[in-house]
N, C-alpha and C. Protein backbone atom coordinates (compact mmCIF):
# COMPACT_ATOMS: atom_id res chain seq x y z
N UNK A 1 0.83 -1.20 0.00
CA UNK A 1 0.00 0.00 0.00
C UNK A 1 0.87 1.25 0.00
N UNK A 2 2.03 1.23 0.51
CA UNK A 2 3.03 2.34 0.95
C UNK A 2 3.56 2.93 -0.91
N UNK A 3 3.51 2.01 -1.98
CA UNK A 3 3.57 2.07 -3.17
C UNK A 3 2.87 3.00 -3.80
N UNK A 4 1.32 2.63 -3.61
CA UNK A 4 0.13 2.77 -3.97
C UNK A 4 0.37 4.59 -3.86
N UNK A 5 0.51 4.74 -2.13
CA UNK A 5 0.13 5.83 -1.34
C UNK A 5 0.91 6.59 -2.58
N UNK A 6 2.51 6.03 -2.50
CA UNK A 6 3.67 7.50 -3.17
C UNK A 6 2.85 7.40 -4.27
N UNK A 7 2.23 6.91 -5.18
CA UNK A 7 1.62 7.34 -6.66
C UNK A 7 0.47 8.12 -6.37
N UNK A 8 -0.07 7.77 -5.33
CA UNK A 8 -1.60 9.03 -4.99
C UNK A 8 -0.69 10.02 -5.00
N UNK A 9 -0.07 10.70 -4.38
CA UNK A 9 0.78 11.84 -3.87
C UNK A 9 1.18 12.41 -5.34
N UNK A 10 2.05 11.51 -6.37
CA UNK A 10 2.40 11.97 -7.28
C UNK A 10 1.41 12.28 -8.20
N UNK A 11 0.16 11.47 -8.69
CA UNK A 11 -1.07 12.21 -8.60
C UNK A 11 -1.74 14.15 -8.15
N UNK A 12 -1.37 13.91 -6.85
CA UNK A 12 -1.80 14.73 -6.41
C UNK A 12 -1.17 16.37 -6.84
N UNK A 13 0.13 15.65 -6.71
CA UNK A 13 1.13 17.27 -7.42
C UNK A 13 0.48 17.37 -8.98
N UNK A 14 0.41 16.01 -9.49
CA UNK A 14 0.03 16.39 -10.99
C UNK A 14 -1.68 17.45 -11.38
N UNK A 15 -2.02 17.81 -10.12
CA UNK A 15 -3.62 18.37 -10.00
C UNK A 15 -4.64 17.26 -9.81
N UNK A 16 -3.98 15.49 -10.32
CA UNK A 16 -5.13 14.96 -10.82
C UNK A 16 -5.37 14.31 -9.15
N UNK A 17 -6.75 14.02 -8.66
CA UNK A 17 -7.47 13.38 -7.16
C UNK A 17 -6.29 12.43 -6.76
N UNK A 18 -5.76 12.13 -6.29
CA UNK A 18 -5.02 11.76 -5.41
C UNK A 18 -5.53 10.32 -5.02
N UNK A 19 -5.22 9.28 -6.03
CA UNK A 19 -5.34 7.96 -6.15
C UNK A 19 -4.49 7.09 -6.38
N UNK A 20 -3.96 6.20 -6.30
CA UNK A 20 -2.58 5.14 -6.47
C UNK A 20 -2.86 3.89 -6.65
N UNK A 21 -3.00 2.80 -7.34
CA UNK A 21 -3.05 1.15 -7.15
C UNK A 21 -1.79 1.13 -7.93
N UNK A 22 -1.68 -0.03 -7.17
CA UNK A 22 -0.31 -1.29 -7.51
C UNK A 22 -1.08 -2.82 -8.27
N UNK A 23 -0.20 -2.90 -8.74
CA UNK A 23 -1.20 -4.90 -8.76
C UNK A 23 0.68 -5.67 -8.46
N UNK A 24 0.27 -6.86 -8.13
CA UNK A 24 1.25 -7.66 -7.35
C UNK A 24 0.53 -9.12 -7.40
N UNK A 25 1.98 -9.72 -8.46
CA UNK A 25 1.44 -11.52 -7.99
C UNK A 25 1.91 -11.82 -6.68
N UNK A 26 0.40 -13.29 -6.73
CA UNK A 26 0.50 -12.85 -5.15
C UNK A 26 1.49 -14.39 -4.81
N UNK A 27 2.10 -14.90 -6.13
CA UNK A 27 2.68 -15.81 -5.51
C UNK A 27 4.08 -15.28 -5.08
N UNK A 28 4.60 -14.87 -6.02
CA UNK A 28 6.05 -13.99 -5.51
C UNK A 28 6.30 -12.71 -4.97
N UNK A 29 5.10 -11.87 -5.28
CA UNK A 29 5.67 -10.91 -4.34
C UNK A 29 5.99 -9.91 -5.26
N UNK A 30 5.84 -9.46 -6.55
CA UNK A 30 6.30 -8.97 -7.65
C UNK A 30 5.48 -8.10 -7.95
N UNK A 31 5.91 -7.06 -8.37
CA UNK A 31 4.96 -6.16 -8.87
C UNK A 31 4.87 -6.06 -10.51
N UNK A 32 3.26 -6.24 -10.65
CA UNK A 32 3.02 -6.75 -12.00
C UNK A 32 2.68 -4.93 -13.30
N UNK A 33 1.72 -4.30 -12.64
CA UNK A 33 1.68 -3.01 -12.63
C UNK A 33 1.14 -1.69 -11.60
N UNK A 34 1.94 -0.78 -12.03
CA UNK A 34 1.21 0.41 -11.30
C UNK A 34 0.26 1.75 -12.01
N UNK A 35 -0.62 2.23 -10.94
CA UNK A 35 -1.15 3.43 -11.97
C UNK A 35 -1.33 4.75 -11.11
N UNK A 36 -1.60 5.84 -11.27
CA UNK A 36 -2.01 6.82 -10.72
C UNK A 36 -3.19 7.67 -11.48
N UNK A 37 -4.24 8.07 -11.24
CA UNK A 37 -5.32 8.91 -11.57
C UNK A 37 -4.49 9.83 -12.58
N UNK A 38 -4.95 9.85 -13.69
CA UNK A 38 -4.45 10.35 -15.17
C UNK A 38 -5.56 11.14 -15.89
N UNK A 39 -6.90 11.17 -15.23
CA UNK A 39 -7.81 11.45 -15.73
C UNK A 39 -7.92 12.83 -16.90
N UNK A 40 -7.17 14.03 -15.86
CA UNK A 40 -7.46 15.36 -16.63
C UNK A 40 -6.17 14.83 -17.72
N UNK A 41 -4.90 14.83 -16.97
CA UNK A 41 -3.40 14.82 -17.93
C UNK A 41 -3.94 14.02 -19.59
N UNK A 42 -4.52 12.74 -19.54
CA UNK A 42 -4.71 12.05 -20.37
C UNK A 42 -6.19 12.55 -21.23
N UNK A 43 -6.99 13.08 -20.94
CA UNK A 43 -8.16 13.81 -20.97
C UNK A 43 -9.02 12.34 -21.48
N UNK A 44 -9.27 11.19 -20.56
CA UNK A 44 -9.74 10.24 -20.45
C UNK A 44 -10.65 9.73 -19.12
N UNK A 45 -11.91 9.66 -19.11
CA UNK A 45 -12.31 9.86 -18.23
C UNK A 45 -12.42 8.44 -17.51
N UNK A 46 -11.62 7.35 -18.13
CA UNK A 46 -11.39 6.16 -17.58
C UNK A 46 -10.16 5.77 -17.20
N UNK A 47 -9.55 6.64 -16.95
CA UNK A 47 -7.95 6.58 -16.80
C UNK A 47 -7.37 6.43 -15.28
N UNK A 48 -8.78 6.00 -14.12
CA UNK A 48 -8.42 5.92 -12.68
C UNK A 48 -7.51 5.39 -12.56
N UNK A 49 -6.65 5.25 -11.24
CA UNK A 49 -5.32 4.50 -11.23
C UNK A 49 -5.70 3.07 -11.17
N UNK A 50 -6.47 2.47 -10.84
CA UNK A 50 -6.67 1.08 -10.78
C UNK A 50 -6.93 0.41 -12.46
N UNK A 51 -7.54 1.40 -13.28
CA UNK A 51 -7.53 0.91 -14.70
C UNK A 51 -6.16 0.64 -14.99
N UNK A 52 -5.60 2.06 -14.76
CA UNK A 52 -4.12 1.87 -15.20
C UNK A 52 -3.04 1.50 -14.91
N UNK A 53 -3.43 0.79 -13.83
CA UNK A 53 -2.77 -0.41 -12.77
C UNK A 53 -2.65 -1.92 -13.71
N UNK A 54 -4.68 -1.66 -13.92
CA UNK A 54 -4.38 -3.14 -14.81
C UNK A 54 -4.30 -3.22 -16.16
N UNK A 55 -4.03 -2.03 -17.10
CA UNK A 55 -3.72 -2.43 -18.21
C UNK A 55 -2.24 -1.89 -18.14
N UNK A 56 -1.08 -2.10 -17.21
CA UNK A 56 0.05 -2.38 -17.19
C UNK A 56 0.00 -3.52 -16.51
N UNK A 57 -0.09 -3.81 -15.65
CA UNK A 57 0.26 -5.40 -15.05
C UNK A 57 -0.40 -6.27 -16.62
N UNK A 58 -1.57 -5.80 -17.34
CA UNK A 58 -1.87 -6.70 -17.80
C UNK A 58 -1.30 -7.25 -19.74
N UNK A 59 -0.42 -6.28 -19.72
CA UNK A 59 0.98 -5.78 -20.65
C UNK A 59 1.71 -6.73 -20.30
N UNK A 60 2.10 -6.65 -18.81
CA UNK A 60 3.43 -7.30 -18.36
C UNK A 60 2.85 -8.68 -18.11
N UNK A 61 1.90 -9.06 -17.90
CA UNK A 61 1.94 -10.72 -18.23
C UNK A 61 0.68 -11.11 -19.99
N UNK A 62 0.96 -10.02 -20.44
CA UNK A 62 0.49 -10.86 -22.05
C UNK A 62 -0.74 -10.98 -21.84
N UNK A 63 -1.41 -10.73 -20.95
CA UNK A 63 -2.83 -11.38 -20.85
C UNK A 63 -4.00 -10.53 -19.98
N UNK A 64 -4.84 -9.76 -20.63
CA UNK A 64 -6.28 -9.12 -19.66
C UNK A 64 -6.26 -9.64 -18.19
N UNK A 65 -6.19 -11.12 -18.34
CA UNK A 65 -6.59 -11.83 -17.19
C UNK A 65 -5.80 -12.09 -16.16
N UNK A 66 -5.66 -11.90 -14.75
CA UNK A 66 -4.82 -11.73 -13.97
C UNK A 66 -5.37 -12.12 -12.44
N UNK A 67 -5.21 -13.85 -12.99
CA UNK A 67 -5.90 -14.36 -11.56
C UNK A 67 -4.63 -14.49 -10.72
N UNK A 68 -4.67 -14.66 -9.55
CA UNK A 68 -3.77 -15.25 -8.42
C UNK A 68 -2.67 -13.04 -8.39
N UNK A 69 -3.67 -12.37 -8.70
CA UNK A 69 -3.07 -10.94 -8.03
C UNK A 69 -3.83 -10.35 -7.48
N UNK A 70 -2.88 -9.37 -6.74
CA UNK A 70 -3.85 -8.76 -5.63
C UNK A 70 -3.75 -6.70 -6.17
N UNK A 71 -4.69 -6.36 -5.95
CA UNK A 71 -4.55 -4.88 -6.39
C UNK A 71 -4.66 -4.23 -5.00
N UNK A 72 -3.99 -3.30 -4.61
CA UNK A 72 -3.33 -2.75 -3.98
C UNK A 72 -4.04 -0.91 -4.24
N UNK A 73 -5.33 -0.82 -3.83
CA UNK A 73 -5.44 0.78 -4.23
C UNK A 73 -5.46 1.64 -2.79
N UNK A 74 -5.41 3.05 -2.97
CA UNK A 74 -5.50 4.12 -1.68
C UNK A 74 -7.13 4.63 -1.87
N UNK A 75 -7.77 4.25 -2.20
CA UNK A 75 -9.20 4.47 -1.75
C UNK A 75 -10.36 3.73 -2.53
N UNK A 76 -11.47 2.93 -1.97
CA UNK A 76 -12.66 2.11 -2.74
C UNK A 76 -12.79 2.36 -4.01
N UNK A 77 -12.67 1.32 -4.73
CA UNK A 77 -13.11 1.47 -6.26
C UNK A 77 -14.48 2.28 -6.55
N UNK A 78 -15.01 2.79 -7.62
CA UNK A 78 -15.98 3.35 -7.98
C UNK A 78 -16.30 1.96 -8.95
N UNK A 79 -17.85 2.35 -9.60
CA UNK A 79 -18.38 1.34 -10.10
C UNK A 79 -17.29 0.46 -11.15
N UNK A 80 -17.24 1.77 -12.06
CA UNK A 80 -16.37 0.97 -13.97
C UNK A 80 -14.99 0.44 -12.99
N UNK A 81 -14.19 0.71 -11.89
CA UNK A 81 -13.36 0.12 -11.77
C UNK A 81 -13.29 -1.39 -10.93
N UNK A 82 -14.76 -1.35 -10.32
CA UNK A 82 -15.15 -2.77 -9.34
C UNK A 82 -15.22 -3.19 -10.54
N UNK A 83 -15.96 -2.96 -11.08
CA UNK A 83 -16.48 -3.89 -12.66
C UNK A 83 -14.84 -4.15 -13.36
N UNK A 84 -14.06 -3.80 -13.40
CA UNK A 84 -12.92 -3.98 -14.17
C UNK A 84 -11.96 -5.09 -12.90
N UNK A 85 -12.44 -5.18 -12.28
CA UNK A 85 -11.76 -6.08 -11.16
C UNK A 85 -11.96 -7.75 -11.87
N UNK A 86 -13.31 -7.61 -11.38
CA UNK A 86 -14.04 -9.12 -11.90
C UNK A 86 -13.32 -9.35 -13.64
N UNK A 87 -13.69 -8.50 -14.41
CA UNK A 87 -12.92 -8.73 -15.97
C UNK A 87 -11.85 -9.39 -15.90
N UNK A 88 -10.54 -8.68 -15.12
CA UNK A 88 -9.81 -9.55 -14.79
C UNK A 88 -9.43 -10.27 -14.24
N UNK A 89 -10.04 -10.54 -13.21
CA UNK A 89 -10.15 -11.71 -12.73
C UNK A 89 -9.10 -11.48 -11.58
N UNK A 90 -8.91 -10.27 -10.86
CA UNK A 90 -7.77 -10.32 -9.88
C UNK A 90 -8.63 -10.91 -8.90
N UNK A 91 -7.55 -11.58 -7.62
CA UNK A 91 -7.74 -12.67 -6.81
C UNK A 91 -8.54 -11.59 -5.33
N UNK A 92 -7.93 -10.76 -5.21
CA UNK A 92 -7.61 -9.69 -4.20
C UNK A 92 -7.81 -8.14 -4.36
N UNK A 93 -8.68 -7.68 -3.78
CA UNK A 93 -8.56 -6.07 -3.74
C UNK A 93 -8.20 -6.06 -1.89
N UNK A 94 -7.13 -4.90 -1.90
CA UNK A 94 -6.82 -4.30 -0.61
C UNK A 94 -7.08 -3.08 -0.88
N UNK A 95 -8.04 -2.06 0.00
CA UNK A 95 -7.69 -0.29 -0.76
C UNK A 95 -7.82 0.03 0.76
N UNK A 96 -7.47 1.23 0.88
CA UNK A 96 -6.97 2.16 2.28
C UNK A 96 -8.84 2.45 2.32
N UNK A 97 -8.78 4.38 2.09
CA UNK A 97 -10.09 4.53 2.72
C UNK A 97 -11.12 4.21 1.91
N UNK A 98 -12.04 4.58 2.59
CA UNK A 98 -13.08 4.04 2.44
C UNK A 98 -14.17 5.17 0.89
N UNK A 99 -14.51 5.31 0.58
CA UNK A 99 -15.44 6.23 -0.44
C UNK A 99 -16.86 6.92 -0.61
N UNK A 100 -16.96 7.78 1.08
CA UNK A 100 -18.36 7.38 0.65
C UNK A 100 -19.85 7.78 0.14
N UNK A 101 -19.43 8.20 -0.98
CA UNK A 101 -20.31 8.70 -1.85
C UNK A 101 -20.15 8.04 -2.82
N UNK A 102 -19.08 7.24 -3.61
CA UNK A 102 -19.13 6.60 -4.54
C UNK A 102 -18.43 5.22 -4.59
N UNK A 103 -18.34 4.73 -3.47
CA UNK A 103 -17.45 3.87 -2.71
C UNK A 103 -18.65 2.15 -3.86
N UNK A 104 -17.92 1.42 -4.44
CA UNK A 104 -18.38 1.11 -4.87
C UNK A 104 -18.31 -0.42 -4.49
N UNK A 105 -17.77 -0.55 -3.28
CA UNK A 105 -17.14 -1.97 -2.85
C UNK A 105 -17.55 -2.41 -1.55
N UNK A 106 -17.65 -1.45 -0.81
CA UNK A 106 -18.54 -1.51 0.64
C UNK A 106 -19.44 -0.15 0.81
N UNK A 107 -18.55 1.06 0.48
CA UNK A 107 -19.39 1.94 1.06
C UNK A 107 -20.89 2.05 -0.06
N UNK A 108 -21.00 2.58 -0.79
CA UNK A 108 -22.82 2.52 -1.58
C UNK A 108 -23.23 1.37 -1.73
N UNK A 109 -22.62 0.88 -3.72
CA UNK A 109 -22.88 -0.31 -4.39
C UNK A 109 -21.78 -1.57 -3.94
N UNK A 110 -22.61 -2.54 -4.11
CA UNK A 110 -21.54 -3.50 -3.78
C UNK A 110 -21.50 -4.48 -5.06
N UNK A 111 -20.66 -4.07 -5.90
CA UNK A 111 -20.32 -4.22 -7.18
C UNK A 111 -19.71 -5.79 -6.80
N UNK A 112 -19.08 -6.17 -6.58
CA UNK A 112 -18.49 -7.90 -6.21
C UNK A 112 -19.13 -8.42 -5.67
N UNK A 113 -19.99 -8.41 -4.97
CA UNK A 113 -21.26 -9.27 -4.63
C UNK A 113 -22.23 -9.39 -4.89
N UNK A 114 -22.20 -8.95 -7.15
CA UNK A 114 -23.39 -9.12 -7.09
C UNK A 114 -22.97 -10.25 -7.72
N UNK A 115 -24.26 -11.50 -7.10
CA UNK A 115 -24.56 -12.89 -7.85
C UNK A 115 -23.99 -13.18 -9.34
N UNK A 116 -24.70 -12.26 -10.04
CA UNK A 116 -24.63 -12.85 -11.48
C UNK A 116 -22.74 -12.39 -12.01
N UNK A 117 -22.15 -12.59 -11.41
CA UNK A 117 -21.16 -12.05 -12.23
C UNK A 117 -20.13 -13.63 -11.57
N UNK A 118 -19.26 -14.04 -12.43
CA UNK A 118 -18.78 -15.30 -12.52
C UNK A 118 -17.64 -15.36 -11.66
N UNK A 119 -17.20 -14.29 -10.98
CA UNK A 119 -15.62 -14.46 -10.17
C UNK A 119 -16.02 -13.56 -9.29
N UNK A 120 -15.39 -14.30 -8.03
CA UNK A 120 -15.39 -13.40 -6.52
C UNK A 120 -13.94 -13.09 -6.45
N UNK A 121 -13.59 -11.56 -5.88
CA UNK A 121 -12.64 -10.93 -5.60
C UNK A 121 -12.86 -10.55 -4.13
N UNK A 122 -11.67 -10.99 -3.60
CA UNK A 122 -11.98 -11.09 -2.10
C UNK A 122 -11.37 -10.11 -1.51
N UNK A 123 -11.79 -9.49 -0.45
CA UNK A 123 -11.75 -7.66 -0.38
C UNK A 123 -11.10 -7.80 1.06
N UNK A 124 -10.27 -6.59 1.24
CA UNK A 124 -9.72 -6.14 2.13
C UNK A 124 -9.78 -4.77 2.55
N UNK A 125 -10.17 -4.35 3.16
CA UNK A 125 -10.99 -2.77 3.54
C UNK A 125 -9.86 -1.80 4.35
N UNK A 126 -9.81 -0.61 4.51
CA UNK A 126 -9.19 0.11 5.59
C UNK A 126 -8.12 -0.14 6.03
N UNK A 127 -7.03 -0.93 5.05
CA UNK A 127 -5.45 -0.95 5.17
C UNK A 127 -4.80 0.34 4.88
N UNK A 128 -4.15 1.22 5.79
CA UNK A 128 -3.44 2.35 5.70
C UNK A 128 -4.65 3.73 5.75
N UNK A 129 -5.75 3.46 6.03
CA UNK A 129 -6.90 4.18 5.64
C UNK A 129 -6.61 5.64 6.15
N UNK A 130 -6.42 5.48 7.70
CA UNK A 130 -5.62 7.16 7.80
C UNK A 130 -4.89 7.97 7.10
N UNK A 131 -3.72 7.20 6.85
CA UNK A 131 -3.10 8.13 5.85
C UNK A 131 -3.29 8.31 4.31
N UNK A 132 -4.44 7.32 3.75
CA UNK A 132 -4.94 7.74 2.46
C UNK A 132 -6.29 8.65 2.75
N UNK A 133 -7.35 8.65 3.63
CA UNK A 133 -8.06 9.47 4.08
C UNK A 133 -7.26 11.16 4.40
N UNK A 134 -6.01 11.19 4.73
CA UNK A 134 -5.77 12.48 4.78
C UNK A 134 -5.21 12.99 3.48
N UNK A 135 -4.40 12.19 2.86
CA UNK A 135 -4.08 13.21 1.72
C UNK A 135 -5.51 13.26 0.66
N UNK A 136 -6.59 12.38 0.61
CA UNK A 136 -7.75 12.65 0.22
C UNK A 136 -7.94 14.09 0.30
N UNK A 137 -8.54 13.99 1.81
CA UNK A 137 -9.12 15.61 2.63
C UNK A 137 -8.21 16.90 2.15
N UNK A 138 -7.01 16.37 2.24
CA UNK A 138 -6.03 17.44 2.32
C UNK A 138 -6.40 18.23 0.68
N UNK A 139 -6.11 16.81 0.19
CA UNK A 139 -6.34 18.03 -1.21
C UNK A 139 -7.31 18.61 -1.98
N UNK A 140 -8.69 18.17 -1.13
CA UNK A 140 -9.70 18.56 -1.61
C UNK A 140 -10.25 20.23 -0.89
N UNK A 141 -9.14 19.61 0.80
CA UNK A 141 -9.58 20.94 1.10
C UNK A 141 -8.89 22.40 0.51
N UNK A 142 -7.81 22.14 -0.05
CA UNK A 142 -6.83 23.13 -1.02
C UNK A 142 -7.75 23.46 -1.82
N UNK A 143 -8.75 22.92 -2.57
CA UNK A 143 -9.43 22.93 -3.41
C UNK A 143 -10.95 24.07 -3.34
N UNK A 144 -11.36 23.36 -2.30
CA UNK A 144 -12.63 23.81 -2.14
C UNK A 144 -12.70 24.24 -0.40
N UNK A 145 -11.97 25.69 -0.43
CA UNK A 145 -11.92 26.25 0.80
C UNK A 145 -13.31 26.38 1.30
């Protein structure tokens, strides 16, 4: 997560929300890819760091699909990125805080538990959550005094 965090941060200088995922096989320990929120820079409005987490990890092993990894983000997926979890089939989500207005994993929708979708991704909540909850706040409050 300490990964994750420095790419929110670098994010954050870049103007863009202050987001970070890693992905990591989870047999060795390796880091497969990383992303940071690209949204305005790239002028793509799907460019969260967890997309762009997994279409580099998913570069670096040849293949969309990326069972037996764990993604590693600094705050709850939103919907298109829960939904991009299951696609690939990662084994593991860990994210710091929590989201909650658009929190798409525990806090609103609970996008991985719904029935009809063919792969469970097994969740890990509120790892490092303090310190991704503050640089959240922090830079929103720069923002919107």
């Amino acid at each position: 997560m300490g990964e994750a965090l420095e790419l929110a941060e670098e994010a954050a200088s870049c103007g863009e929300v202050p987001v970070g995922a890693v992905v990591v096989d989870t047999a060795d320990n390796a880091l497969l890819g990383q992303g940071r929120n690209r949204v305005i820079e790239d002028n793509d409005p799907t460019a969260h760091a967890e997309i762009v987490a997994l279409r580099d990890a998913g570069t670096a092993r040849g293949n969309y699909r990326l069972p037996g990894a764990t993604l590693y983000v600094t705050v709850e997926p939103c919907t298109m990125c829960a939904g991009a979890l299951v696609h690939a089939r990662i084994g593991r989500l860990v994210f710091g805080a929590r989201e909650p207005r658009a929190g798409a994993v525990e806090s609103r929708a609970r996008v991985l538990d719904n029935p009809a979708h063919n792969h469970r991704v097994a969740i890990s909540g509120g790892v490092m959550a303090a310190e991704c909850g503050a640089l959240m706040r922090a830079f929103f409050a720069e923002r919107r005094p």
